[in-house]
PDB file of N, CA and C in Angstrom:
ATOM      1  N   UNK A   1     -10.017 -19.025 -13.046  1.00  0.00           N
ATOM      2  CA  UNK A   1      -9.051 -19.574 -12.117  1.00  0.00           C
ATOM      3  C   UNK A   1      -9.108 -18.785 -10.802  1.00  0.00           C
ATOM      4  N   UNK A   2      -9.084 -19.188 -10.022  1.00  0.00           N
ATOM      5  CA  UNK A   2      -9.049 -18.674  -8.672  1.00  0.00           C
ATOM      6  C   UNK A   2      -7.445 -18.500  -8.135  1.00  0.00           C
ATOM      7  N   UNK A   3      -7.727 -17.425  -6.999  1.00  0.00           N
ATOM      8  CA  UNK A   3      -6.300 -17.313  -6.476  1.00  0.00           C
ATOM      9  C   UNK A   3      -6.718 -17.116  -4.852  1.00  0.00           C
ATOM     10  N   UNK A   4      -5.389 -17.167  -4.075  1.00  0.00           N
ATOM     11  CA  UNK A   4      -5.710 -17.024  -2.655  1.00  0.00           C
ATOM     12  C   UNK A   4      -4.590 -16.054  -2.155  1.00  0.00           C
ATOM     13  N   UNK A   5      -5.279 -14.511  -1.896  1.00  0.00           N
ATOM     14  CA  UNK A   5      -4.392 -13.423  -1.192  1.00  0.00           C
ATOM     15  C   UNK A   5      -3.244 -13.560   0.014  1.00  0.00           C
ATOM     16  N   UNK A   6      -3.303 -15.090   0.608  1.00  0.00           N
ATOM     17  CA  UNK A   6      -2.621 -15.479   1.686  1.00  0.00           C
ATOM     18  C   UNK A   6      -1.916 -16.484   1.323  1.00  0.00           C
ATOM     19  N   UNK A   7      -1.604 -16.836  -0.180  1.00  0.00           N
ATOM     20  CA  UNK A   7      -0.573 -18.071   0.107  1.00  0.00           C
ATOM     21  C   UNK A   7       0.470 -17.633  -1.066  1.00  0.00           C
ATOM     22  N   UNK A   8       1.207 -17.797  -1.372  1.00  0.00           N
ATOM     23  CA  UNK A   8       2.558 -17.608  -1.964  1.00  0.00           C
ATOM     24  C   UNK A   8       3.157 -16.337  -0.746  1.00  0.00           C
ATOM     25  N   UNK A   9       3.407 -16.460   0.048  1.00  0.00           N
ATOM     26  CA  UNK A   9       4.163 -15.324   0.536  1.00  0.00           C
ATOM     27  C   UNK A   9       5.619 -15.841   1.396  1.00  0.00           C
ATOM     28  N   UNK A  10       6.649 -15.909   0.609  1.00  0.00           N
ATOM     29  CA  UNK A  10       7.350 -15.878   1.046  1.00  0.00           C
ATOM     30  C   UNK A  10       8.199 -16.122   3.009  1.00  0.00           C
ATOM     31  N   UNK A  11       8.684 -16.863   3.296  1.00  0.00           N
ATOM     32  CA  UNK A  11       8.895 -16.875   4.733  1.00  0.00           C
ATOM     33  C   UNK A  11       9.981 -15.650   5.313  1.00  0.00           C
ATOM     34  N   UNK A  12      10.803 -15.688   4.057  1.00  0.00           N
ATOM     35  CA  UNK A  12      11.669 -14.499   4.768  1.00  0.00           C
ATOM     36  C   UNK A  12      11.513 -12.873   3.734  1.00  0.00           C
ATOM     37  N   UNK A  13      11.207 -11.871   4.018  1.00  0.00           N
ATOM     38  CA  UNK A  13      10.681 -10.733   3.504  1.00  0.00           C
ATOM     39  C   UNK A  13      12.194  -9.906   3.444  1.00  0.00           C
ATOM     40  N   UNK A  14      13.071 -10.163   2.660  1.00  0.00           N
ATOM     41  CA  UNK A  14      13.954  -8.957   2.760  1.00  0.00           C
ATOM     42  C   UNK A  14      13.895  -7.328   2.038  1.00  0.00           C
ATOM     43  N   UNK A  15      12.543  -7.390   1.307  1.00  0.00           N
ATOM     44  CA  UNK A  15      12.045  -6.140   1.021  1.00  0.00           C
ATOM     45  C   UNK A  15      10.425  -6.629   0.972  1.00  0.00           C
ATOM     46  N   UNK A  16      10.107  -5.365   1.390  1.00  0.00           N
ATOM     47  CA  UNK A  16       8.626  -5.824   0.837  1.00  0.00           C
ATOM     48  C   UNK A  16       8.166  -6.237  -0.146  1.00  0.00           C
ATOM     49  N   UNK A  17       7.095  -6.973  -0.538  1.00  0.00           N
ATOM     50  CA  UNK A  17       6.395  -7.937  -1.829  1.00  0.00           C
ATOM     51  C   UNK A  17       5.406  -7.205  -2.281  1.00  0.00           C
ATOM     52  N   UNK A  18       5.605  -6.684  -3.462  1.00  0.00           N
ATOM     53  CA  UNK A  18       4.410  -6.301  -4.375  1.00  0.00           C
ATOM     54  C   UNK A  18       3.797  -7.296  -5.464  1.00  0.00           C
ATOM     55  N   UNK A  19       2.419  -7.821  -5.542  1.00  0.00           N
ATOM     56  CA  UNK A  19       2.467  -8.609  -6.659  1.00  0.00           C
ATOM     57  C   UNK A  19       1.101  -7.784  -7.236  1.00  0.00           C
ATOM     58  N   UNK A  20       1.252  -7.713  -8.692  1.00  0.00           N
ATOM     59  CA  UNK A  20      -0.498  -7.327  -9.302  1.00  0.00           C
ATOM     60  C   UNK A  20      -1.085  -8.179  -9.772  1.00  0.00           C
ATOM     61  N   UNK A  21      -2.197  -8.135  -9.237  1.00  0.00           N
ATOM     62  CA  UNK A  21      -3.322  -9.218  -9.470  1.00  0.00           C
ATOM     63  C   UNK A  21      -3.902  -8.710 -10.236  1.00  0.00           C
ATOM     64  N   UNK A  22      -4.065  -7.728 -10.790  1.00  0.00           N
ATOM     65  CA  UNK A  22      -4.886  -7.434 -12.173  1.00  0.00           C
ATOM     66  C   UNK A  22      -4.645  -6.053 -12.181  1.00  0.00           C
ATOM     67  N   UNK A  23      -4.638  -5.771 -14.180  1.00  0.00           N
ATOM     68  CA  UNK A  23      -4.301  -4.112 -14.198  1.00  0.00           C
ATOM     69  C   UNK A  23      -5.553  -4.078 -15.944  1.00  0.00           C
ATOM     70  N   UNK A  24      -5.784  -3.038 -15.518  1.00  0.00           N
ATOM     71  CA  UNK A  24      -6.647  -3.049 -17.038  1.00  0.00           C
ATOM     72  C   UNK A  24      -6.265  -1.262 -17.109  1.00  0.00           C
ATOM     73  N   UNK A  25      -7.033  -0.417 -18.113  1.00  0.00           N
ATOM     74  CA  UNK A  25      -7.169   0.830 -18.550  1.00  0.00           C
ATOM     75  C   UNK A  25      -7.574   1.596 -17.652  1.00  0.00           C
ATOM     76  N   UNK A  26      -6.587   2.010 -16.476  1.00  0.00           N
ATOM     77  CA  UNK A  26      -7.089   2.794 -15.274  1.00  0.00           C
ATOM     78  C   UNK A  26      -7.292   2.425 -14.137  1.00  0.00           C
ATOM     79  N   UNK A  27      -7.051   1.354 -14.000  1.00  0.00           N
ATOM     80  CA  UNK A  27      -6.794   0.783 -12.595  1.00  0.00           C
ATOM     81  C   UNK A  27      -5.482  -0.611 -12.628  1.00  0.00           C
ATOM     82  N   UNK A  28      -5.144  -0.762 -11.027  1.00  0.00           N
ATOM     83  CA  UNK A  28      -4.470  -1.633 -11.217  1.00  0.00           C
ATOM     84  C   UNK A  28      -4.373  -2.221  -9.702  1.00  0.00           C
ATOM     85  N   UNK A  29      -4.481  -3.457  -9.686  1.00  0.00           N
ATOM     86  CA  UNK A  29      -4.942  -4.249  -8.218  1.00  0.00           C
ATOM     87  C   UNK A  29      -3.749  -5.031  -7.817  1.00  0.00           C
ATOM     88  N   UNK A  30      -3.257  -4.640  -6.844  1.00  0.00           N
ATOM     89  CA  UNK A  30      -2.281  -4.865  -5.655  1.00  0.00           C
ATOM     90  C   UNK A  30      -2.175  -6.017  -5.004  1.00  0.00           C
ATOM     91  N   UNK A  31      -1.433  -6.825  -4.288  1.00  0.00           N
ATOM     92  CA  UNK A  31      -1.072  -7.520  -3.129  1.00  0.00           C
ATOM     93  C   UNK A  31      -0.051  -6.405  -2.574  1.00  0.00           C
ATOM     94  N   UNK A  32      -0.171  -6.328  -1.797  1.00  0.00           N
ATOM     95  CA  UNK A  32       1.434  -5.966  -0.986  1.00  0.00           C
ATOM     96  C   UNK A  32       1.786  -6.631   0.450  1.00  0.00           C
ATOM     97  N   UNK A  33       2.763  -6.847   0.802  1.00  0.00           N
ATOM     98  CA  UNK A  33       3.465  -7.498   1.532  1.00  0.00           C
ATOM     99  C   UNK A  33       4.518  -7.344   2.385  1.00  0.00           C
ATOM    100  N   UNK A  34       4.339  -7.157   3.803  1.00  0.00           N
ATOM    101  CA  UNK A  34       5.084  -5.821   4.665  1.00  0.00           C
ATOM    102  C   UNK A  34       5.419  -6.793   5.547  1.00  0.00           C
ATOM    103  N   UNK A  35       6.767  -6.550   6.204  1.00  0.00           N
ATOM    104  CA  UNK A  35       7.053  -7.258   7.775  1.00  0.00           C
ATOM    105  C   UNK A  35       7.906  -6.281   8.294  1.00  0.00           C
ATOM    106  N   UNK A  36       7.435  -5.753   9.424  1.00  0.00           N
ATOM    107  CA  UNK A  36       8.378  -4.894   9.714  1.00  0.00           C
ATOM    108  C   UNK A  36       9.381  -3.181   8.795  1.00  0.00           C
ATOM    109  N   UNK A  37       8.781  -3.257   7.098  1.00  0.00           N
ATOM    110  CA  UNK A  37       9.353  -2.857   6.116  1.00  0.00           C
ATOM    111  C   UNK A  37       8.096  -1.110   6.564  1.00  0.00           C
ATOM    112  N   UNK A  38       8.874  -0.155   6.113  1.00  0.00           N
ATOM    113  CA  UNK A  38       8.782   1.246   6.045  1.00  0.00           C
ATOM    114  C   UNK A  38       9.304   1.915   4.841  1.00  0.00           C
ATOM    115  N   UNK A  39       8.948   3.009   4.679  1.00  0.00           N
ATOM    116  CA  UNK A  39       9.236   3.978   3.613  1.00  0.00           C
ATOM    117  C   UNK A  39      10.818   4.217   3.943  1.00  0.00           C
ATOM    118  N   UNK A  40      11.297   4.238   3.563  1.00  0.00           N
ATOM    119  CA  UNK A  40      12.890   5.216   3.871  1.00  0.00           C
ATOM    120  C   UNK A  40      12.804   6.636   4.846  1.00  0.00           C
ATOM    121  N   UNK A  41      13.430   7.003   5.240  1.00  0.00           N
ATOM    122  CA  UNK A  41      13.568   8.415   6.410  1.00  0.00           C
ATOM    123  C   UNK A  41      13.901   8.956   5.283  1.00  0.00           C
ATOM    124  N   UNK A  42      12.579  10.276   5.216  1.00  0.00           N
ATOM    125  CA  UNK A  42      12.634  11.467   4.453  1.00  0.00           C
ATOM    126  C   UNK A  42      12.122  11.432   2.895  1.00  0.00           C
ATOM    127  N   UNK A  43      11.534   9.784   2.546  1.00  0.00           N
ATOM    128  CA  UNK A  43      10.698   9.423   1.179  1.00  0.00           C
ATOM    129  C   UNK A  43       9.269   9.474   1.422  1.00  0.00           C
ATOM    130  N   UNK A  44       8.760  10.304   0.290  1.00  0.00           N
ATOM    131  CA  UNK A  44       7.125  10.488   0.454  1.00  0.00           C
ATOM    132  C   UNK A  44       6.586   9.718  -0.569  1.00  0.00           C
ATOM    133  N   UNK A  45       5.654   8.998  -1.272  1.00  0.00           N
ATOM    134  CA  UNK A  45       5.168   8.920  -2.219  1.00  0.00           C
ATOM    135  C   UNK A  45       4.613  10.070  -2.512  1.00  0.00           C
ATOM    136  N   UNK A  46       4.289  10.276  -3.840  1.00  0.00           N
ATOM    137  CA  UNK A  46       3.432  11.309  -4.377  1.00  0.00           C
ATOM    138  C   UNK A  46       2.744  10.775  -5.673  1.00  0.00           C
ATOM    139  N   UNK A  47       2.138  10.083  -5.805  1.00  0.00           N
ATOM    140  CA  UNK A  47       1.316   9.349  -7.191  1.00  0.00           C
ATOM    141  C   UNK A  47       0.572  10.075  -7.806  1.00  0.00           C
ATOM    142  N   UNK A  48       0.949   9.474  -9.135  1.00  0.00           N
ATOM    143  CA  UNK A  48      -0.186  10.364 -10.237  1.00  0.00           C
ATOM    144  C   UNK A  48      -1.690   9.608 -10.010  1.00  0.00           C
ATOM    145  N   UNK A  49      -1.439   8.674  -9.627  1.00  0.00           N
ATOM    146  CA  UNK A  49      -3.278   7.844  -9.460  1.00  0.00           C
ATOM    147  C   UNK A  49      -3.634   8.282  -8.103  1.00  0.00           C
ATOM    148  N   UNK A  50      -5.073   7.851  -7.523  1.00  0.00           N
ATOM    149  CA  UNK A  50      -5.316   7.428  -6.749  1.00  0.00           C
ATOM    150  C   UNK A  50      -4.992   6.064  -6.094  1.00  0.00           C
ATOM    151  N   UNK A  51      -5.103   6.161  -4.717  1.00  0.00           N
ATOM    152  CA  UNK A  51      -4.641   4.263  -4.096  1.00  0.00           C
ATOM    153  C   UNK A  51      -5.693   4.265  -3.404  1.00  0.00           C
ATOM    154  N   UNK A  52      -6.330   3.356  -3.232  1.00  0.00           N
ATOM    155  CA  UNK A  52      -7.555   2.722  -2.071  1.00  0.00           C
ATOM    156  C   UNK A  52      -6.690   1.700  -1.620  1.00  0.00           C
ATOM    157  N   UNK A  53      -6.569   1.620  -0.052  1.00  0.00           N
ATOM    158  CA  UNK A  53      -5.663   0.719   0.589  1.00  0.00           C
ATOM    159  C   UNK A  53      -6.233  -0.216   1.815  1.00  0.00           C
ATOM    160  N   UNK A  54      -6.623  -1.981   1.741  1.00  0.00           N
ATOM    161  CA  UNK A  54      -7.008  -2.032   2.701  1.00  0.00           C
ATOM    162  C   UNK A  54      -6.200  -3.206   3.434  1.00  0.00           C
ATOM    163  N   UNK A  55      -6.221  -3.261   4.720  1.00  0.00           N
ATOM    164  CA  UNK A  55      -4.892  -4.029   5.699  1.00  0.00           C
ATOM    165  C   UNK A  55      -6.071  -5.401   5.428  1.00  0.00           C
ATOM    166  N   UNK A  56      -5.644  -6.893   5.275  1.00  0.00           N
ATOM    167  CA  UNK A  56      -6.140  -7.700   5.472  1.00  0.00           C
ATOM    168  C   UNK A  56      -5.727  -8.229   6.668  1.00  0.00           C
ATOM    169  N   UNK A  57      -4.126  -8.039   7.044  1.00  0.00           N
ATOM    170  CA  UNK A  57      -3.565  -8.927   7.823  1.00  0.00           C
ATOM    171  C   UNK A  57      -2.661  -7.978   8.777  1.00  0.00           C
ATOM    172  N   UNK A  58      -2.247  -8.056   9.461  1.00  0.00           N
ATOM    173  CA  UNK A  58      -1.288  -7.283  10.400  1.00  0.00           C
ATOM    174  C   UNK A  58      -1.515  -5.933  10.618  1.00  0.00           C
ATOM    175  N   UNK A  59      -0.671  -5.018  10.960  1.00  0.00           N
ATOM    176  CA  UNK A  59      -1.242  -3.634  10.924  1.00  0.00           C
ATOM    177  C   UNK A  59      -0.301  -2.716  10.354  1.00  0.00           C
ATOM    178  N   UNK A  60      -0.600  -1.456   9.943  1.00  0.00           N
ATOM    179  CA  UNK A  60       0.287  -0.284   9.713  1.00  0.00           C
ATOM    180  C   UNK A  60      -0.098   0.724  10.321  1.00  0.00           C
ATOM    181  N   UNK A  61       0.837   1.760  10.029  1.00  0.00           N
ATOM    182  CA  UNK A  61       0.908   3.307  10.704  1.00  0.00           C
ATOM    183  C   UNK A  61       1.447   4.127   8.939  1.00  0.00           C
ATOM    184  N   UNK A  62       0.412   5.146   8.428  1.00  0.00           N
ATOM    185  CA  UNK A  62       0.185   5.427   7.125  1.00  0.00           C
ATOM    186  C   UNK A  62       0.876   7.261   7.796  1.00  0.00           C
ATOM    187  N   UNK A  63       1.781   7.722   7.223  1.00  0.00           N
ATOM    188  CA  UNK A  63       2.284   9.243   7.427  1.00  0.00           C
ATOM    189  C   UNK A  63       1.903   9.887   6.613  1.00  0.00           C
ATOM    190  N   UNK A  64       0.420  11.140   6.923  1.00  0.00           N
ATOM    191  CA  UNK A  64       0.619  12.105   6.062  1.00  0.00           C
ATOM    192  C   UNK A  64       1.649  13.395   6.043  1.00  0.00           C
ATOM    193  N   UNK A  65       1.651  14.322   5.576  1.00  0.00           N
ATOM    194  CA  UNK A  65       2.396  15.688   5.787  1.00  0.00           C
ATOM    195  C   UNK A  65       2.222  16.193   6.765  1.00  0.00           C
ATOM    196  N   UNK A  66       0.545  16.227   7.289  1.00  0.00           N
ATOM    197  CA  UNK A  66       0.293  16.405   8.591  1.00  0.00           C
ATOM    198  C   UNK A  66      -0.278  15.447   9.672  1.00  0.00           C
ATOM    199  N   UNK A  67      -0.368  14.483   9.706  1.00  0.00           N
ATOM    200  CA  UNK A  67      -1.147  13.430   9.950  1.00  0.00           C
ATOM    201  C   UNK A  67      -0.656  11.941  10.161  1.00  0.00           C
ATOM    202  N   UNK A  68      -0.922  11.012  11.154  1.00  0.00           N
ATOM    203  CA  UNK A  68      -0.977   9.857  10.974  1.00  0.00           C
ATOM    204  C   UNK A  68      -2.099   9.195  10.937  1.00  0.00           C
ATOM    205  N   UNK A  69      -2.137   7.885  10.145  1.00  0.00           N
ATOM    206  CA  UNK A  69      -3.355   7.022  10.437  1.00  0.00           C
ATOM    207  C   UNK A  69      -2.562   5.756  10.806  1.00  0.00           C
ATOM    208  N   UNK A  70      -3.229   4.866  11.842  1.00  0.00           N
ATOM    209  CA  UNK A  70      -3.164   3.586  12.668  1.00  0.00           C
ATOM    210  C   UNK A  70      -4.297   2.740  11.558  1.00  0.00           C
ATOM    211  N   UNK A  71      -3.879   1.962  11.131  1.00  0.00           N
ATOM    212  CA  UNK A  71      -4.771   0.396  10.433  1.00  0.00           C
ATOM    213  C   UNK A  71      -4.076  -0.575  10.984  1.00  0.00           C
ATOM    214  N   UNK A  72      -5.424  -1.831  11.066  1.00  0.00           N
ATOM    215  CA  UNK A  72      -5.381  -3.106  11.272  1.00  0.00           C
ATOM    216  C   UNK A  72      -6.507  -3.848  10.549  1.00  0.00           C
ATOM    217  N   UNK A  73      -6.454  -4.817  10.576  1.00  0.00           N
ATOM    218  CA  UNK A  73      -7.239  -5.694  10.059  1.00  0.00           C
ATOM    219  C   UNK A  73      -8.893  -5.233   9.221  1.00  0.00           C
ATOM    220  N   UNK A  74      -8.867  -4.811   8.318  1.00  0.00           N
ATOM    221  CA  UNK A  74     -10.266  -4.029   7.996  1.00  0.00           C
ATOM    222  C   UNK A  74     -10.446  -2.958   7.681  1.00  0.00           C
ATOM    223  N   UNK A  75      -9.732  -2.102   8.360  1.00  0.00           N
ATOM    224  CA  UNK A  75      -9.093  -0.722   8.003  1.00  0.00           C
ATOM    225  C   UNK A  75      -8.947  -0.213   6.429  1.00  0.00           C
ATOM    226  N   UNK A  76      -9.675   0.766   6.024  1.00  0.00           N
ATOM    227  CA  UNK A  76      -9.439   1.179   4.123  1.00  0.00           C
ATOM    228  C   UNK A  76      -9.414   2.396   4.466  1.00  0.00           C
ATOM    229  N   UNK A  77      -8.456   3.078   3.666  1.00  0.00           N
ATOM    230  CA  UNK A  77      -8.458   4.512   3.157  1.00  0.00           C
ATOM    231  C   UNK A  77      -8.287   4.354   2.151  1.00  0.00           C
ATOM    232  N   UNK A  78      -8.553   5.661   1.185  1.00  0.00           N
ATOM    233  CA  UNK A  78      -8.634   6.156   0.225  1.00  0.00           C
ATOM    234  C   UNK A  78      -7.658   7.127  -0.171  1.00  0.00           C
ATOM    235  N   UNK A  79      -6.581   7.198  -0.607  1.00  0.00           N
ATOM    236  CA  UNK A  79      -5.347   8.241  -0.655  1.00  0.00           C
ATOM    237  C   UNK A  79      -5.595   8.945  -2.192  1.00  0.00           C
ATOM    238  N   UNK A  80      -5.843  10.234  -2.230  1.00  0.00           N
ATOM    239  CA  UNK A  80      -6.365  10.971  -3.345  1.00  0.00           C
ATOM    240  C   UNK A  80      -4.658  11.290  -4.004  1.00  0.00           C
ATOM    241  N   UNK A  81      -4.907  10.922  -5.288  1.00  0.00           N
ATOM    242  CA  UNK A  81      -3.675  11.531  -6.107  1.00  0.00           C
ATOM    243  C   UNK A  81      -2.784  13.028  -5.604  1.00  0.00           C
ATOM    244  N   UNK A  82      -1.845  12.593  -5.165  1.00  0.00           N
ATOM    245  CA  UNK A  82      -0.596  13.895  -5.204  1.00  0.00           C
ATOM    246  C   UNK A  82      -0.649  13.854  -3.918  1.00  0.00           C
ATOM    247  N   UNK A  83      -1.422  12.974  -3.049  1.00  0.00           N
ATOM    248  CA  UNK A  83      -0.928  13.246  -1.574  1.00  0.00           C
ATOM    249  C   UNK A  83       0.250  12.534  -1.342  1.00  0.00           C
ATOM    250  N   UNK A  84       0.871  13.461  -0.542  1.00  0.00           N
ATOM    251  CA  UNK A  84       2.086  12.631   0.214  1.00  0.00           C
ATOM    252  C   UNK A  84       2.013  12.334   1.522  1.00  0.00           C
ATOM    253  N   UNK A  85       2.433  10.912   1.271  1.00  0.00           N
ATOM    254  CA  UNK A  85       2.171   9.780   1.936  1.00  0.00           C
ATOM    255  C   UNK A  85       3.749   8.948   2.174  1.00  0.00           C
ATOM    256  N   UNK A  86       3.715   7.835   3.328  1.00  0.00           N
ATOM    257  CA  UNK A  86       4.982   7.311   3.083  1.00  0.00           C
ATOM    258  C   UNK A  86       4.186   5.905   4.435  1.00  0.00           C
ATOM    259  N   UNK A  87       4.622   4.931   4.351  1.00  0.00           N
ATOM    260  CA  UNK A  87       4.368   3.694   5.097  1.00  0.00           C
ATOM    261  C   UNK A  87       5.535   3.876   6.476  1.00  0.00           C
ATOM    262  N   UNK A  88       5.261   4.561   7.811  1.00  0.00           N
ATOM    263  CA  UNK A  88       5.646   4.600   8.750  1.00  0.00           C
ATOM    264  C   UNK A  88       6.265   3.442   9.562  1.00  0.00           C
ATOM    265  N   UNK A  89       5.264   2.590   9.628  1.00  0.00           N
ATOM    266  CA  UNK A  89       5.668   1.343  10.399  1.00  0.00           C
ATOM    267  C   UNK A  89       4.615   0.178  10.050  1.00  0.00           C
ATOM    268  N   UNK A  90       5.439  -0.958   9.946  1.00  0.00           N
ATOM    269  CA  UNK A  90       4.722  -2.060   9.638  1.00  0.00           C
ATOM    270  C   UNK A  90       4.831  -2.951  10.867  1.00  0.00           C
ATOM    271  N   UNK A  91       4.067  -4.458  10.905  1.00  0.00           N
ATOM    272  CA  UNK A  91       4.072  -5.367  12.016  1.00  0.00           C
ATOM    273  C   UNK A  91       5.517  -6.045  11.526  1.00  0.00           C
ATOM    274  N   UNK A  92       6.318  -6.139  12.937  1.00  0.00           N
ATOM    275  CA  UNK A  92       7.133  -6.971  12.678  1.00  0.00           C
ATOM    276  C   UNK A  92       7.448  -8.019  13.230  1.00  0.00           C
ATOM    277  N   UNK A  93       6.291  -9.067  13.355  1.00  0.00           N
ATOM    278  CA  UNK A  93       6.583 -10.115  14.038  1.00  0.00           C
ATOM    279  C   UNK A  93       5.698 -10.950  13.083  1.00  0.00           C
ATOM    280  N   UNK A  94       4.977 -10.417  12.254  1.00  0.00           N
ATOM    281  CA  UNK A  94       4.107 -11.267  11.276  1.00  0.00           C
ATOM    282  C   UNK A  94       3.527 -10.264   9.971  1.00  0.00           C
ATOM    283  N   UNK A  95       3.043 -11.004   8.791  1.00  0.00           N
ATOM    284  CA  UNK A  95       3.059 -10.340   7.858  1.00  0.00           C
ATOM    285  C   UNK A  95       2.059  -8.971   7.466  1.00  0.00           C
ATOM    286  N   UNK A  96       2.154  -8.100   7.407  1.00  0.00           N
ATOM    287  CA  UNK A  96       0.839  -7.373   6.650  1.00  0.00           C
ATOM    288  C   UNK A  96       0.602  -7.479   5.236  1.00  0.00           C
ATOM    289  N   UNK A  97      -0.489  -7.454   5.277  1.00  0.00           N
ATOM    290  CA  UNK A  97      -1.036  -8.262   4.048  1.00  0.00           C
ATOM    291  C   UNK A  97      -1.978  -6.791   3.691  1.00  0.00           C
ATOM    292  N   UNK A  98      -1.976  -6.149   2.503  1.00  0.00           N
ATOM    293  CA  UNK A  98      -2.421  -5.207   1.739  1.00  0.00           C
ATOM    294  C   UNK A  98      -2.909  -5.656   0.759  1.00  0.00           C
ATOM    295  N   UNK A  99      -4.205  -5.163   0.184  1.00  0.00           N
ATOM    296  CA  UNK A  99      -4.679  -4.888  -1.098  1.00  0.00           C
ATOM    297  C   UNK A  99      -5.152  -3.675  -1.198  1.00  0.00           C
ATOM    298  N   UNK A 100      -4.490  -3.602  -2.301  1.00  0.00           N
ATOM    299  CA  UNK A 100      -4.275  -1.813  -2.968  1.00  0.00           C
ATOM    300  C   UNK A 100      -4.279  -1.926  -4.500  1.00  0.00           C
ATOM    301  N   UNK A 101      -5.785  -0.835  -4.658  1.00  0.00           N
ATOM    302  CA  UNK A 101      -6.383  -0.480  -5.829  1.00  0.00           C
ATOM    303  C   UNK A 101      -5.978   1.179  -5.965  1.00  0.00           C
ATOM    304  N   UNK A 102      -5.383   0.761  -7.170  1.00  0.00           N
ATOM    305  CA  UNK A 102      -4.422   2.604  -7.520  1.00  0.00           C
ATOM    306  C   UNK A 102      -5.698   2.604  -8.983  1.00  0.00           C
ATOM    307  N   UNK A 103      -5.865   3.964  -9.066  1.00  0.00           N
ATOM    308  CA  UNK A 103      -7.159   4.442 -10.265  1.00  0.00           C
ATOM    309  C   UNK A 103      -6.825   5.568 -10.613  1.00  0.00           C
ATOM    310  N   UNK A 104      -7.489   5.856 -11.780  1.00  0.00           N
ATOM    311  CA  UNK A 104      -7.642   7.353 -12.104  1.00  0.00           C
ATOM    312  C   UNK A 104      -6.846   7.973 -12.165  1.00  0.00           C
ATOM    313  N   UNK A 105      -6.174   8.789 -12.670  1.00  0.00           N
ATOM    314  CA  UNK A 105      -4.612  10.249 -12.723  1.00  0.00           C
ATOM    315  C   UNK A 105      -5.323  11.418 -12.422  1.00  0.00           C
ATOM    316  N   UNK A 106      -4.502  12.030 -11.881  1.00  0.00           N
ATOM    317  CA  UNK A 106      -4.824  13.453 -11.865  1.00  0.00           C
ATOM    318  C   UNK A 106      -3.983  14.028 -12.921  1.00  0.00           C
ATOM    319  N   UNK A 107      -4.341  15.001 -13.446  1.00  0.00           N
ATOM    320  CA  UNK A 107      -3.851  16.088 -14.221  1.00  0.00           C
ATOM    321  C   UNK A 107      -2.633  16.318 -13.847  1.00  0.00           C
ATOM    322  N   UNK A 108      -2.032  16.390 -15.030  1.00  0.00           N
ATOM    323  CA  UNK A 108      -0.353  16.784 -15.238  1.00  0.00           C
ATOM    324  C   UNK A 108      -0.058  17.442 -14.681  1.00  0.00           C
ATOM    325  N   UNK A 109       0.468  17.989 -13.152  1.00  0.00           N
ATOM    326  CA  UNK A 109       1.110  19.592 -12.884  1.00  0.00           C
ATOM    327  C   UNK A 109       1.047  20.270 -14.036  1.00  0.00           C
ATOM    328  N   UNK A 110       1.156  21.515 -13.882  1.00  0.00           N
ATOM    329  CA  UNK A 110       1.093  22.882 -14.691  1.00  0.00           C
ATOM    330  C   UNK A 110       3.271  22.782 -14.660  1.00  0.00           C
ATOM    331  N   UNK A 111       3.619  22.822 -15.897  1.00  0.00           N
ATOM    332  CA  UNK A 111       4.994  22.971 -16.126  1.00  0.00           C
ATOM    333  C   UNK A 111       5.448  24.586 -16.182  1.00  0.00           C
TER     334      UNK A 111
END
């Protein structure tokens, strides 16, 4: 069966849209779905997987600890497990459209 990354999306976004398009033993494949939507002031992610993240549609601004990155259309990074990260700014006049492949764990912190 086929599917299309650009159609079920909603007209009005009052939180961002996550949908998974497929998850097997170690990975798990993303839609995400941004208008204008950001991390919260002062929330980092910190994941036990890896994320490979790429913009199909609109653009973002990605916050590291030290660092920003600017994506648009084509744009992939690779975010290695335990980095903190947080979604700065999204387009808000039209949708961003993400696919994001999370993989692999890193090792348990030391307790």
């Amino acid at each position: 069966m086929t599917a299309n990354l650009f159609t079920a999306i909603p007209e009005h976004l009052p939180e961002e849209l996550t949908t998974i398009l497929q998850a097997g033993e170690g990975v798990r494949i993303e839609r995400i779905v941004s208008q204008g939507h950001s991390s919260p002031q002062g929330f980092w992610y910190d994941q036990p997987d890896h994320e490979w993240v790429l913009v199909l549609k609109g653009a973002a601004r990605i916050e590291f600890e030290n660092s920003t990155v600017e994506m648009k259309p084509g744009d992939y990074l690779n975010i290695p497990a335990r980095t903190k990260h947080r979604v700065a700014w999204t387009t808000p006049n039209e949708p961003t459209i993400w696919l994001a492949v999370h993989y692999g764990k890193s090792p348990a912190p030391p307790t």
